[in-house]
PDB file of N, CA and C in Angstrom:
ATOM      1  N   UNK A   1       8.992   3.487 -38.918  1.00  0.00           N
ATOM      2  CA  UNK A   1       9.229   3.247 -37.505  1.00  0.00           C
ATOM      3  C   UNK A   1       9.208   1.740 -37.251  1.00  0.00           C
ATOM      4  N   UNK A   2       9.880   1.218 -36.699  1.00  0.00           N
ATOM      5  CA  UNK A   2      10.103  -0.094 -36.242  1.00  0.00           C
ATOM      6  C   UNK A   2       8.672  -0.998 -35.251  1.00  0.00           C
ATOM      7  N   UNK A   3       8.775  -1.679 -35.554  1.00  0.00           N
ATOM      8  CA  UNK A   3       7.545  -2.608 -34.250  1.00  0.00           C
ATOM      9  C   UNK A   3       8.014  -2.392 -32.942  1.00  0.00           C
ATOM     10  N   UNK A   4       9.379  -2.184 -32.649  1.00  0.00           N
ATOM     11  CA  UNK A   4       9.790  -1.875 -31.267  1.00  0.00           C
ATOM     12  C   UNK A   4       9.287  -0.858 -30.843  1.00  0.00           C
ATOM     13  N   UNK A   5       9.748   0.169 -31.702  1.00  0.00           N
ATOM     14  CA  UNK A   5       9.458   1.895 -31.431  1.00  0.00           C
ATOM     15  C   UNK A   5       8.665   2.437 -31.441  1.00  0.00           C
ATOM     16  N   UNK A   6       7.348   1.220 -32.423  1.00  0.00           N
ATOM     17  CA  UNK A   6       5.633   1.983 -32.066  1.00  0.00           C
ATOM     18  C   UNK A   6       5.322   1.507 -30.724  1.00  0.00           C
ATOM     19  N   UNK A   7       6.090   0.520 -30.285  1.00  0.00           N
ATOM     20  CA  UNK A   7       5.377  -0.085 -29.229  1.00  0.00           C
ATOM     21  C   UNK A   7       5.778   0.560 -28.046  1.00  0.00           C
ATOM     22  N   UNK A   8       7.460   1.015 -28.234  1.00  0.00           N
ATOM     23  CA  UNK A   8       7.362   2.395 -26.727  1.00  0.00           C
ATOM     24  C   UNK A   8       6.733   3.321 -26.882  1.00  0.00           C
ATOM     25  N   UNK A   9       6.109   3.903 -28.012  1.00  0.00           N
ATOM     26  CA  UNK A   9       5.547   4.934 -28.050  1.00  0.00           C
ATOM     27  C   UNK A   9       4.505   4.687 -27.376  1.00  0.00           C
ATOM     28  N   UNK A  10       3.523   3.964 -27.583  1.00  0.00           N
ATOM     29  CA  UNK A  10       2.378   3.479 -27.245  1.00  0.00           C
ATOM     30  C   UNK A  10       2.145   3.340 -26.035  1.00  0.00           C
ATOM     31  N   UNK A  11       3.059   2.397 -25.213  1.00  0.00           N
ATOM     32  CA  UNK A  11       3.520   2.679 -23.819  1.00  0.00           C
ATOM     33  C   UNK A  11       3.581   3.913 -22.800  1.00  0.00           C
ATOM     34  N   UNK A  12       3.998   4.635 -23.853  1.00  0.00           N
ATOM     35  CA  UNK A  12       4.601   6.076 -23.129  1.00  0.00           C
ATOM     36  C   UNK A  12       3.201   6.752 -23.338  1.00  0.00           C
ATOM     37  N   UNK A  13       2.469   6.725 -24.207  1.00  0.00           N
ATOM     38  CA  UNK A  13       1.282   7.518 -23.951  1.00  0.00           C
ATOM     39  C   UNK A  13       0.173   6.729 -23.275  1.00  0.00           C
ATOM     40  N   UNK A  14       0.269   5.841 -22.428  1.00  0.00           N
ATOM     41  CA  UNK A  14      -0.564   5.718 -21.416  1.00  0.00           C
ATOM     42  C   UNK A  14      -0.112   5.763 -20.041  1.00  0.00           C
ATOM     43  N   UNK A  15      -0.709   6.073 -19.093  1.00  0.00           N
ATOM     44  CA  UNK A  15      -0.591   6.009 -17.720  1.00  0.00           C
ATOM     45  C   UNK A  15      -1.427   5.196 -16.768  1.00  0.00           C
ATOM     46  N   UNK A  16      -1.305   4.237 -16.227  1.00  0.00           N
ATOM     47  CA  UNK A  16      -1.872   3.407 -15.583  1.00  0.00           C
ATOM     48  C   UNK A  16      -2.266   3.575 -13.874  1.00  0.00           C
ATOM     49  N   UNK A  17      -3.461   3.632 -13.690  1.00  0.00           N
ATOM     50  CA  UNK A  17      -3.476   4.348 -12.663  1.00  0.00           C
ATOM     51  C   UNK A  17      -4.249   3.188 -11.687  1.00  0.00           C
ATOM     52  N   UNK A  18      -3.774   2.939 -10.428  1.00  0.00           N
ATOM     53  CA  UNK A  18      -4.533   1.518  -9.801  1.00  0.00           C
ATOM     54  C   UNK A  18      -5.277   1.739  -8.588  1.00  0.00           C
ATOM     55  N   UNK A  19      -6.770   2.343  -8.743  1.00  0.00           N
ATOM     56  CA  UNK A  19      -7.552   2.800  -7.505  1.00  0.00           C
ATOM     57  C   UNK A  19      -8.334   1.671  -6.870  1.00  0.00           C
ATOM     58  N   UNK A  20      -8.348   1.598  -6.018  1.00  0.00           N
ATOM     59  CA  UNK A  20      -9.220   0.465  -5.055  1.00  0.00           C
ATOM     60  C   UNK A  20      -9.938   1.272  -3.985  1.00  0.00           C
ATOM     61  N   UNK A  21     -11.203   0.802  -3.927  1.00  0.00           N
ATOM     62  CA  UNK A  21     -12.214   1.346  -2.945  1.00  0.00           C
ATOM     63  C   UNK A  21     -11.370   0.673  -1.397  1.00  0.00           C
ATOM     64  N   UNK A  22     -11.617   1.596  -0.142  1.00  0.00           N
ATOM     65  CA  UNK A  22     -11.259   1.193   1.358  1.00  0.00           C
ATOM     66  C   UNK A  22     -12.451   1.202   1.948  1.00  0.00           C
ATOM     67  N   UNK A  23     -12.994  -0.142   2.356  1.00  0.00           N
ATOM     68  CA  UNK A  23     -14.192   0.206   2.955  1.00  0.00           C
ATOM     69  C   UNK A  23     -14.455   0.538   4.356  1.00  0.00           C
ATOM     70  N   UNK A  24     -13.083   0.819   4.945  1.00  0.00           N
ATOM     71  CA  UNK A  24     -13.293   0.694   6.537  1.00  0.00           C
ATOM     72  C   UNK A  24     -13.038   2.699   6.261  1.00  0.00           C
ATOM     73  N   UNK A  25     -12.429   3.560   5.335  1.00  0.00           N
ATOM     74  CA  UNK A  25     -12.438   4.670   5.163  1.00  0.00           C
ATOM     75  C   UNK A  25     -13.340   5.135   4.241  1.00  0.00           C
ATOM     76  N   UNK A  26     -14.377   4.145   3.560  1.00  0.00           N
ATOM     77  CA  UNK A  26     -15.275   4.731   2.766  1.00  0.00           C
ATOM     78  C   UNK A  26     -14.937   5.924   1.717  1.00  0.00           C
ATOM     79  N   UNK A  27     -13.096   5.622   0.769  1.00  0.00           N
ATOM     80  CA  UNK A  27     -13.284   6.544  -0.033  1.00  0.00           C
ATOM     81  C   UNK A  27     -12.360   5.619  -1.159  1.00  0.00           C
ATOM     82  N   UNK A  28     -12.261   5.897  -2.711  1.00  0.00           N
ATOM     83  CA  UNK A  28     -11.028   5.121  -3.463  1.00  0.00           C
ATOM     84  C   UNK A  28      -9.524   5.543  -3.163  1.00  0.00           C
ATOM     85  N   UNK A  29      -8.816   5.102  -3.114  1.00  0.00           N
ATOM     86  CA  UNK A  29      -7.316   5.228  -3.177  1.00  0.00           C
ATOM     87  C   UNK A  29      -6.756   5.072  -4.744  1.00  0.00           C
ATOM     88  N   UNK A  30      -6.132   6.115  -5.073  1.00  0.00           N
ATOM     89  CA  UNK A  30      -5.440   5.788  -6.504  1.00  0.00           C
ATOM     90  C   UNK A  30      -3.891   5.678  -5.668  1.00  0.00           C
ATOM     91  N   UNK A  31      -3.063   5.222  -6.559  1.00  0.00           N
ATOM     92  CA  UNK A  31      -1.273   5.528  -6.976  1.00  0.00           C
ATOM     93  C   UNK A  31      -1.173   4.841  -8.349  1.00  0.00           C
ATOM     94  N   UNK A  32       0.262   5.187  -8.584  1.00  0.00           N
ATOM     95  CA  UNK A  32       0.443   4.982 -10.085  1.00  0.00           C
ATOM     96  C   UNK A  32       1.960   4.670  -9.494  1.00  0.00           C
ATOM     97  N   UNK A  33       2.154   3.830 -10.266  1.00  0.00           N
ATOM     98  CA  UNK A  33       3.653   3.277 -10.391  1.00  0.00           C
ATOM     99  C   UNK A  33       4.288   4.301 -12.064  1.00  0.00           C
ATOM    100  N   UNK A  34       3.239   4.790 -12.360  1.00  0.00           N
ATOM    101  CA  UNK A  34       3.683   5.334 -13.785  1.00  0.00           C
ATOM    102  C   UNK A  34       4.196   7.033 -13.612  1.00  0.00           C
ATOM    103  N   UNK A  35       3.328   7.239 -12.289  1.00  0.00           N
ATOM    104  CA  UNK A  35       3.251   8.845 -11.799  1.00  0.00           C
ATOM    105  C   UNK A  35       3.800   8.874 -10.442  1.00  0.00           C
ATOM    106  N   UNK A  36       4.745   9.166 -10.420  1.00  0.00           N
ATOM    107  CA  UNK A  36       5.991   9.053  -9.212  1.00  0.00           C
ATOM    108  C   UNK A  36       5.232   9.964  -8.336  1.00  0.00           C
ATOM    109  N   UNK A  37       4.717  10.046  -7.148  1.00  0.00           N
ATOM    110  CA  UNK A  37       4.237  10.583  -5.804  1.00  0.00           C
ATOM    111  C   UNK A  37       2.495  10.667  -6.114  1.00  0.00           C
ATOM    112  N   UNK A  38       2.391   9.801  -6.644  1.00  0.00           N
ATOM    113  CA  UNK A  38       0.623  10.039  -6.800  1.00  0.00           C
ATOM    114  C   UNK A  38      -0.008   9.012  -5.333  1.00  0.00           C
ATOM    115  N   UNK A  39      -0.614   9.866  -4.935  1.00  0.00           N
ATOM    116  CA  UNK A  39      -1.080   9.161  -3.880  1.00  0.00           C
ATOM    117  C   UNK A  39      -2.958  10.171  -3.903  1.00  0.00           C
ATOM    118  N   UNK A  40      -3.573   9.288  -3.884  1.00  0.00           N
ATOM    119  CA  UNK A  40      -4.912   9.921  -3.672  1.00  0.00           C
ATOM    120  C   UNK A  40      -6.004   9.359  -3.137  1.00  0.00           C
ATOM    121  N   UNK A  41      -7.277  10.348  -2.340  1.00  0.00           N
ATOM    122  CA  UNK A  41      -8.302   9.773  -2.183  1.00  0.00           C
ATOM    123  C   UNK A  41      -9.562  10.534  -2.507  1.00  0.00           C
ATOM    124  N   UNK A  42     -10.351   9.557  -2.742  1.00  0.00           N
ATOM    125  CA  UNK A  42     -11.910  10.771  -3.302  1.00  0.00           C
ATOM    126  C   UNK A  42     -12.997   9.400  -2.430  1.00  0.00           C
ATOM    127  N   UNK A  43     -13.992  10.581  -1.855  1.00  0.00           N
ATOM    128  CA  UNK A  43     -15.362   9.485  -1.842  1.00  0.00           C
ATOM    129  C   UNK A  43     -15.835   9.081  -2.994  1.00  0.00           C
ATOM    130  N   UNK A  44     -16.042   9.673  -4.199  1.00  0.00           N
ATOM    131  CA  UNK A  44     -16.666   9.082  -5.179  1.00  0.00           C
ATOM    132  C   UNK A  44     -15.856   9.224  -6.177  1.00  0.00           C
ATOM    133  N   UNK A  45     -16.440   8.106  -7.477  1.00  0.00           N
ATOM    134  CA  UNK A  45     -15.662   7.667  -8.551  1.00  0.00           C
ATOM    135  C   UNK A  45     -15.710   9.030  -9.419  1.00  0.00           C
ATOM    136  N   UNK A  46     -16.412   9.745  -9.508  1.00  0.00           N
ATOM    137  CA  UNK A  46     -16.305  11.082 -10.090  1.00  0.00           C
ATOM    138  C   UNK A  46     -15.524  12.303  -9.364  1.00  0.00           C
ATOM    139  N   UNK A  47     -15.311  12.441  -7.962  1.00  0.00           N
ATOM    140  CA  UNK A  47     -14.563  13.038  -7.690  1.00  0.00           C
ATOM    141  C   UNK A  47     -12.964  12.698  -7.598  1.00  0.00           C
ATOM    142  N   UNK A  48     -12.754  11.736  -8.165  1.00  0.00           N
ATOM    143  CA  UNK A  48     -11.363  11.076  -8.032  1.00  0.00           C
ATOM    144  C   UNK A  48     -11.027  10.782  -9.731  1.00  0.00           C
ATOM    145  N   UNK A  49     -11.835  10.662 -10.664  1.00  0.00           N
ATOM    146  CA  UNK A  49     -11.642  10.904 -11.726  1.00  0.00           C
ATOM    147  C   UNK A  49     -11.333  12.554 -11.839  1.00  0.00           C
ATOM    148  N   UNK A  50     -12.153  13.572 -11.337  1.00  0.00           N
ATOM    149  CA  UNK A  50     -11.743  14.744 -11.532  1.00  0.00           C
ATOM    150  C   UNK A  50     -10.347  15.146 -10.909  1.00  0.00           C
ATOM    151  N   UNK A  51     -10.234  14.547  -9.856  1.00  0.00           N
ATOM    152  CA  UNK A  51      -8.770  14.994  -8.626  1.00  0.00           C
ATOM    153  C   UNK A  51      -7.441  14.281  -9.693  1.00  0.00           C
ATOM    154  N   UNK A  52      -7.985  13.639 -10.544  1.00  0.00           N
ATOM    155  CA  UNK A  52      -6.688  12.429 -11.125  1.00  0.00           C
ATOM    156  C   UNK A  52      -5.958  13.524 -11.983  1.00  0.00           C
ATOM    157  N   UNK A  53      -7.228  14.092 -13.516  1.00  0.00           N
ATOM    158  CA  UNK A  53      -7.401  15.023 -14.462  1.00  0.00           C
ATOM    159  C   UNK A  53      -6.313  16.193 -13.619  1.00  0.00           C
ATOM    160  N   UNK A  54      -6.438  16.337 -12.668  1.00  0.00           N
ATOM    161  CA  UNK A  54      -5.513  17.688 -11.997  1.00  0.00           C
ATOM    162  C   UNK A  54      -4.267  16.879 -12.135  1.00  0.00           C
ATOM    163  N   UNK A  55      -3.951  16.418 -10.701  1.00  0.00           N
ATOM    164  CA  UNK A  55      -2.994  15.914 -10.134  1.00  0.00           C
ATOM    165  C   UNK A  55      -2.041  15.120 -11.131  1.00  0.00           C
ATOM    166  N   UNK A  56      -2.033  14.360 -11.845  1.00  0.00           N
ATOM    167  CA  UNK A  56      -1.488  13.317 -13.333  1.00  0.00           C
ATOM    168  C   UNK A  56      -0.696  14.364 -13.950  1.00  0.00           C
ATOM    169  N   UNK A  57      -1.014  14.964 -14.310  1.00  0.00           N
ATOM    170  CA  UNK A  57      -0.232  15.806 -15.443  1.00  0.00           C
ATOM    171  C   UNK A  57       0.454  16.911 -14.354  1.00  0.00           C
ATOM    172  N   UNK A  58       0.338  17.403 -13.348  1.00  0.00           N
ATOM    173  CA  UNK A  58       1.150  18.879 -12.426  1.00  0.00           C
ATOM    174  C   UNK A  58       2.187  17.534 -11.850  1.00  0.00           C
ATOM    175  N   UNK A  59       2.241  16.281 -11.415  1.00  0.00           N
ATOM    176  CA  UNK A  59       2.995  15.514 -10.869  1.00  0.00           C
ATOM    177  C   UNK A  59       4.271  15.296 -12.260  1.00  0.00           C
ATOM    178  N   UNK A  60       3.500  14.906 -13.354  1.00  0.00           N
ATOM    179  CA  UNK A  60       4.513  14.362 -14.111  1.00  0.00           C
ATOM    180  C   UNK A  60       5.313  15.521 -14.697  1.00  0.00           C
ATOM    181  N   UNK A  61       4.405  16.624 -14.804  1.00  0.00           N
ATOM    182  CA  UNK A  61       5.561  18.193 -14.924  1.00  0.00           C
ATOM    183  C   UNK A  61       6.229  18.191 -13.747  1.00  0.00           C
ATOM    184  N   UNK A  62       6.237  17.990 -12.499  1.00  0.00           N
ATOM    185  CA  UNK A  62       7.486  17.975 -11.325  1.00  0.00           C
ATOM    186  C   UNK A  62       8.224  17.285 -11.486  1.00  0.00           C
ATOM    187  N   UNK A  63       8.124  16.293 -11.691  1.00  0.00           N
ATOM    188  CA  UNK A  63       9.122  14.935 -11.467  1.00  0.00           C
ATOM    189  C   UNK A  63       9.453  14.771 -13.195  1.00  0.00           C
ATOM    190  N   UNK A  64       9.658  15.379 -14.138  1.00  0.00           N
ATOM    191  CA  UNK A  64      10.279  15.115 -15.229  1.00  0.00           C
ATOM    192  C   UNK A  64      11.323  14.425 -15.458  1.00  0.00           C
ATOM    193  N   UNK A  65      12.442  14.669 -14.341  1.00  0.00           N
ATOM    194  CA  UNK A  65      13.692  13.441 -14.431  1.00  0.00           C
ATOM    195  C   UNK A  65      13.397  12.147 -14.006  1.00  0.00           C
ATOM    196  N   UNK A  66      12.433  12.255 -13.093  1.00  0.00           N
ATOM    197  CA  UNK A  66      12.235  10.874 -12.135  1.00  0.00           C
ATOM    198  C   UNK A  66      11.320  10.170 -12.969  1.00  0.00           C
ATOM    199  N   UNK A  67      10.696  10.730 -13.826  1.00  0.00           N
ATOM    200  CA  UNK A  67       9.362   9.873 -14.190  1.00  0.00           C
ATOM    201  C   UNK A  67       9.592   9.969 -15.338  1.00  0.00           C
ATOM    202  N   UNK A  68       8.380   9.255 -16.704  1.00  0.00           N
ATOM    203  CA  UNK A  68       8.361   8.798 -17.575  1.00  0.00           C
ATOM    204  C   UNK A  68       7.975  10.320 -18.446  1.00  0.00           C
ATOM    205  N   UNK A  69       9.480  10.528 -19.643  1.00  0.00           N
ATOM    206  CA  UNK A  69       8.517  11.892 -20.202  1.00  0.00           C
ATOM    207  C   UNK A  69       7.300  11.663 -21.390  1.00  0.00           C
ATOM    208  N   UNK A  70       6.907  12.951 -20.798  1.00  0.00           N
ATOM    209  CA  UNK A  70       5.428  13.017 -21.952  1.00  0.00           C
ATOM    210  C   UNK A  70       5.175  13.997 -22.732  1.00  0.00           C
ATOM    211  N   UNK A  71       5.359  13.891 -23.733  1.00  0.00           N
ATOM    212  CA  UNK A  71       5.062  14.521 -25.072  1.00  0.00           C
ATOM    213  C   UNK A  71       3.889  14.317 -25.429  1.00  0.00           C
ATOM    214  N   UNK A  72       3.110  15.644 -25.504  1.00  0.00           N
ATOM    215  CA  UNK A  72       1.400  15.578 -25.702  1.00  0.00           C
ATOM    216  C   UNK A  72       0.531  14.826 -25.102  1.00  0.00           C
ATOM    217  N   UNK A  73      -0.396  14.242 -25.560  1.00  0.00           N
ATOM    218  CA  UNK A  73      -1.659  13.970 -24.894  1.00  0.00           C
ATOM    219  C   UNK A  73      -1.308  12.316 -24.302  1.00  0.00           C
ATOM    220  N   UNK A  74      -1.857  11.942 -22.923  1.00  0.00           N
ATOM    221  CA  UNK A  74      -1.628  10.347 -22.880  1.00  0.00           C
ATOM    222  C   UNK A  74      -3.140   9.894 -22.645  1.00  0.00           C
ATOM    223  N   UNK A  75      -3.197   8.465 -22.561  1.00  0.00           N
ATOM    224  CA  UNK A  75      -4.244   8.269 -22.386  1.00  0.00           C
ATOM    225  C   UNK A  75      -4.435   7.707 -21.118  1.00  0.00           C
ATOM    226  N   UNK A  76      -5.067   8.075 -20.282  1.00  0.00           N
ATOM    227  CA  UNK A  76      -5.232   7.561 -18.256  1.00  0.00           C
ATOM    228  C   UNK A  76      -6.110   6.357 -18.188  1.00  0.00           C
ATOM    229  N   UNK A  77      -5.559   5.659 -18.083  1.00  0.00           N
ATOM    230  CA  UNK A  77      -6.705   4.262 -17.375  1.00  0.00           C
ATOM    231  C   UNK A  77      -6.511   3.918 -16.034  1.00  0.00           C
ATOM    232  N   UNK A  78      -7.684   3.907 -15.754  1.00  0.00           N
ATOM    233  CA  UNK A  78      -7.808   3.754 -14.294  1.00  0.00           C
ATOM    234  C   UNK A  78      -8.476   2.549 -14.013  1.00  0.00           C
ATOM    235  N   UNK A  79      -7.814   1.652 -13.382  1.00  0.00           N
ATOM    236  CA  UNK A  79      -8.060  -0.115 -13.267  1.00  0.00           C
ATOM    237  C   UNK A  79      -8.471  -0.111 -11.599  1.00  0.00           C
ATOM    238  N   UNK A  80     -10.030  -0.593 -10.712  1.00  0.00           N
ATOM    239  CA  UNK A  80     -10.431   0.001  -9.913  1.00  0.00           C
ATOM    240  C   UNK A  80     -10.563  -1.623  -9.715  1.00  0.00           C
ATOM    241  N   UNK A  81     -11.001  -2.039  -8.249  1.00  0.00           N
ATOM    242  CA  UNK A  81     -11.506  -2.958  -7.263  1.00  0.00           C
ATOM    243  C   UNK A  81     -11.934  -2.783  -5.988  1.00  0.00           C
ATOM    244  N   UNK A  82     -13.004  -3.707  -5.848  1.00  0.00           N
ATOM    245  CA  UNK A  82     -13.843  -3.064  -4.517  1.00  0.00           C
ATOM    246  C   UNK A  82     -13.825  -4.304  -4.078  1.00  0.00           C
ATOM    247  N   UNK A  83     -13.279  -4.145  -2.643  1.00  0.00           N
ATOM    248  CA  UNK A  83     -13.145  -5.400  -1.806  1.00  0.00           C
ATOM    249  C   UNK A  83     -13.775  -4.925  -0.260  1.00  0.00           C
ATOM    250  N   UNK A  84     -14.740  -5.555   0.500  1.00  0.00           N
ATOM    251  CA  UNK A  84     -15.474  -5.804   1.526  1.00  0.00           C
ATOM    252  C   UNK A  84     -14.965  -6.715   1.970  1.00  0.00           C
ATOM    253  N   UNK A  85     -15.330  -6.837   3.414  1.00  0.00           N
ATOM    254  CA  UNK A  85     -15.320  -7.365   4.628  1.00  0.00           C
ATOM    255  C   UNK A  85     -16.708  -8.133   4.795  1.00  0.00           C
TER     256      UNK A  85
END
Protein backbone atom coordinates (compact mmCIF):
# COMPACT_ATOMS: atom_id res chain seq x y z
CA UNK A 1 0.00 0.00 0.00
CA UNK A 2 1.35 3.33 -0.78
CA UNK A 3 2.13 6.27 1.97
CA UNK A 4 -0.80 8.05 0.31
CA UNK A 5 -3.29 5.23 0.76
CA UNK A 6 -2.33 4.37 4.42
CA UNK A 7 -2.80 7.80 5.07
CA UNK A 8 -6.58 7.98 3.66
CA UNK A 9 -7.18 5.09 5.32
CA UNK A 10 -6.23 6.39 8.52
CA UNK A 11 -8.22 9.46 7.95
CA UNK A 12 -11.25 7.64 7.15
CA UNK A 13 -11.20 5.73 10.34
CA UNK A 14 -11.41 8.61 12.51
CA UNK A 15 -14.17 10.99 13.19
CA UNK A 16 -13.62 14.21 14.71
CA UNK A 17 -16.06 15.44 16.83
CA UNK A 18 -15.89 19.35 18.24
CA UNK A 19 -17.93 19.78 21.66
CA UNK A 20 -17.73 22.99 23.63
CA UNK A 21 -19.36 23.57 26.97
CA UNK A 22 -22.37 26.78 26.77
CA UNK A 23 -22.34 28.32 29.89
CA UNK A 24 -25.30 30.57 29.64
CA UNK A 25 -27.28 26.87 28.73
CA UNK A 26 -25.23 24.89 31.11
CA UNK A 27 -24.87 21.83 28.75
CA UNK A 28 -21.84 20.64 25.88
CA UNK A 29 -22.67 21.11 22.28
CA UNK A 30 -21.05 18.56 19.88
CA UNK A 31 -21.17 18.79 15.69
CA UNK A 32 -18.89 17.16 13.44
CA UNK A 33 -17.96 18.45 10.16
CA UNK A 34 -17.07 14.62 9.63
CA UNK A 35 -20.85 13.48 10.55
CA UNK A 36 -23.21 15.40 8.31
CA UNK A 37 -26.38 16.54 10.68
CA UNK A 38 -24.76 15.90 14.05
CA UNK A 39 -25.90 18.41 16.19
CA UNK A 40 -26.00 17.66 20.03
CA UNK A 41 -26.42 18.50 23.61
CA UNK A 42 -25.80 16.67 27.01
CA UNK A 43 -25.38 18.29 30.61
CA UNK A 44 -22.59 16.12 31.30
CA UNK A 45 -19.40 14.85 29.67
CA UNK A 46 -20.65 11.30 30.18
CA UNK A 47 -23.95 11.75 28.97
CA UNK A 48 -22.82 13.20 25.67
CA UNK A 49 -20.09 10.71 25.30
CA UNK A 50 -22.92 8.11 25.60
CA UNK A 51 -25.56 10.24 23.19
CA UNK A 52 -22.34 10.50 20.60
CA UNK A 53 -21.75 6.26 20.83
CA UNK A 54 -25.62 6.28 19.51
CA UNK A 55 -26.04 9.07 17.28
CA UNK A 56 -22.22 8.81 15.14
CA UNK A 57 -22.71 5.68 13.64
CA UNK A 58 -27.17 5.75 12.93
CA UNK A 59 -26.16 9.39 11.24
CA UNK A 60 -23.33 8.07 9.14
CA UNK A 61 -25.63 4.89 8.13
CA UNK A 62 -28.26 7.74 6.85
CA UNK A 63 -26.26 9.94 5.09
CA UNK A 64 -23.96 7.29 3.31
CA UNK A 65 -23.85 9.35 0.01
CA UNK A 66 -23.41 12.64 1.74
CA UNK A 67 -20.85 11.64 4.17
CA UNK A 68 -17.59 9.94 4.52
CA UNK A 69 -17.97 5.93 4.05
CA UNK A 70 -17.09 3.62 6.83
CA UNK A 71 -15.93 0.34 6.72
CA UNK A 72 -15.68 -1.19 10.26
CA UNK A 73 -14.65 0.23 13.34
CA UNK A 74 -13.49 4.21 13.50
CA UNK A 75 -11.97 5.79 16.08
CA UNK A 76 -14.19 9.09 17.73
CA UNK A 77 -12.25 11.91 19.19
CA UNK A 78 -13.86 14.32 20.79
CA UNK A 79 -11.80 17.76 21.05
CA UNK A 80 -13.85 19.81 23.96
CA UNK A 81 -13.44 23.66 25.35
CA UNK A 82 -14.91 25.44 28.12
CA UNK A 83 -15.25 29.06 27.80
CA UNK A 84 -16.92 31.46 30.65
CA UNK A 85 -17.99 34.75 30.97
Amino acid sequence: MLAAEQEQTLQQSRIIVDAMWDDEAGVFVATSSDVPGLVTEADTWEHLQSKLAILVPELLELNRGDGPALDGEAELIVLSEQRSK
